[in-house]
Protein backbone atom coordinates (compact mmCIF):
# COMPACT_ATOMS: atom_id res chain seq x y z
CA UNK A 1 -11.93 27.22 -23.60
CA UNK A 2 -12.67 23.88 -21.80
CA UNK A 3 -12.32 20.81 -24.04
CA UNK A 4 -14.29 17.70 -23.23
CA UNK A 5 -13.36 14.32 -24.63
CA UNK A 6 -16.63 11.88 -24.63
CA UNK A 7 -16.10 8.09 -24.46
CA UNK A 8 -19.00 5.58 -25.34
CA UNK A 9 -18.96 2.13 -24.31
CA UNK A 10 -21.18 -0.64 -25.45
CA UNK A 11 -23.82 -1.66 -22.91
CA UNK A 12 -22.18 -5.03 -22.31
CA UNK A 13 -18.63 -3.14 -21.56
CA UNK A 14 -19.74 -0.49 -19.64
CA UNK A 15 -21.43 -3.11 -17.08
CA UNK A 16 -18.13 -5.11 -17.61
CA UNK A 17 -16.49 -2.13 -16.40
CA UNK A 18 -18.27 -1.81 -13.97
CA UNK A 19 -18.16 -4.93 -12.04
CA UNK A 20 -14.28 -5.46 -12.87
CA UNK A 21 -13.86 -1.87 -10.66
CA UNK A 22 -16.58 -3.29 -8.18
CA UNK A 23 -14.41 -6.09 -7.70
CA UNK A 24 -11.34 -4.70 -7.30
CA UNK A 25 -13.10 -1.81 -5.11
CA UNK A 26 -13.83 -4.99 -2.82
CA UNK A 27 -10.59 -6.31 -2.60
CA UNK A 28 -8.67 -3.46 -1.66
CA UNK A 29 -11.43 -2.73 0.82
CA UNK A 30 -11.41 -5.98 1.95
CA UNK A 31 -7.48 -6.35 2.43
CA UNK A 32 -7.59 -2.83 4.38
CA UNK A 33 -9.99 -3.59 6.52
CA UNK A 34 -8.75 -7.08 7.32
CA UNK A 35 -5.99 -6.46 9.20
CA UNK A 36 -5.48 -3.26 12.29
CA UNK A 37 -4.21 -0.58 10.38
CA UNK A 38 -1.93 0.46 13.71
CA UNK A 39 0.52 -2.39 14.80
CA UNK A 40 3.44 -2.57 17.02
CA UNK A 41 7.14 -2.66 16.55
CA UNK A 42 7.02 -6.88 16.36
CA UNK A 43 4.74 -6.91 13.73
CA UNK A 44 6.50 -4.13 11.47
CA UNK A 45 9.02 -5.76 11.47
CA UNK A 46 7.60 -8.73 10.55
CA UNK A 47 6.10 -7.22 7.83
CA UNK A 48 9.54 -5.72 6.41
CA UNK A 49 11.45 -9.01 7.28
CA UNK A 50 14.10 -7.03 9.22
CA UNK A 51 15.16 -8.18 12.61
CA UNK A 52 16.98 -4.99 13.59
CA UNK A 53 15.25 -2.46 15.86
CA UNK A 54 17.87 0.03 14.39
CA UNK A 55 16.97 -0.93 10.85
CA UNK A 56 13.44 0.06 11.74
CA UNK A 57 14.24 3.50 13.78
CA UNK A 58 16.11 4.78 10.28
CA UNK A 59 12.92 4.04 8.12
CA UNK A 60 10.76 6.05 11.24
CA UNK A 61 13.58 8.67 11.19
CA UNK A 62 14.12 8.78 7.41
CA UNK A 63 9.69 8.84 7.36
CA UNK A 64 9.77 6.16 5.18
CA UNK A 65 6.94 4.47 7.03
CA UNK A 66 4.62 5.95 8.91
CA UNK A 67 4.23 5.69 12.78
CA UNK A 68 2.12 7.18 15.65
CA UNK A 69 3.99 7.79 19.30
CA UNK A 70 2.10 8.75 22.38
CA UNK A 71 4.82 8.60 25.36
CA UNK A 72 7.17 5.43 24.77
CA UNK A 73 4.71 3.66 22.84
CA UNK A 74 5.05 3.32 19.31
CA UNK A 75 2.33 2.11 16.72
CA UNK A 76 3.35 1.52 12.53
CA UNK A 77 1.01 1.95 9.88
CA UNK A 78 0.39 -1.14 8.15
CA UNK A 79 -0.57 0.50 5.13
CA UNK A 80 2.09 2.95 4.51
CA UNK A 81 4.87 -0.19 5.28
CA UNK A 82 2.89 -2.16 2.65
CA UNK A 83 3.20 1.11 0.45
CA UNK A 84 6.92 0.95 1.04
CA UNK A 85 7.82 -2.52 0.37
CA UNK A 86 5.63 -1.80 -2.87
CA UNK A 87 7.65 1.32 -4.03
CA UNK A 88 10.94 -0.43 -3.30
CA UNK A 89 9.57 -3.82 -5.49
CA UNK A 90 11.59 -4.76 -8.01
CA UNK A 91 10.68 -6.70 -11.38
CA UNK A 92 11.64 -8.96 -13.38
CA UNK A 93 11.23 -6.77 -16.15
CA UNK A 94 13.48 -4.48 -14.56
CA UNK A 95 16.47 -7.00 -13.60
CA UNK A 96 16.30 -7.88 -16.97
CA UNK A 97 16.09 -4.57 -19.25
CA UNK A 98 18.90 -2.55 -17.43
């Protein structure tokens, strides 16, 4: 048997709610759509702050970033190095509670 948990929200939160997701909805749109999702090698690594074309191949060949290659041309997803660089943040919360 199903259970089903029901949550009520005061008019005034629920609409709070509501535009705090619109907002951040927006933003992520926003920031997605701003920049070409498909870039070239320059600009990933740019993006990483690596200088090292080898540096870059291991992340391809390890698919730690995602990347498109028709012939000799290679394109990076922006997103999926942004993804990266956020997985591999560290805190200061975590420097400090080891």
């Amino acid at each position: 048997m199903l259970s089903m948990d029901i949550i009520v929200f005061e008019k005034e939160s629920f609409y709070k709610l509501i535009d705090e997701l619109s907002v951040r909805i927006y933003k992520n749109a926003e920031r997605y759509f701003k920049h070409e999702e498909w870039i070239n090698e320059q600009e990933a690594k740019r993006l990483l702050g690596i200088k090292s074309r080898g540096k870059l191949q291991q992340l391809r060949d390890d698919l730690q970033i995602e990347f498109s290659q028709f012939g000799k041309i290679i394109r990076y997803s922006r997103s999926s190095i942004l993804r990266f660089l956020e997985m591999n943040r560290r805190t200061l919360n975590s420097m400090f509670h080891k």
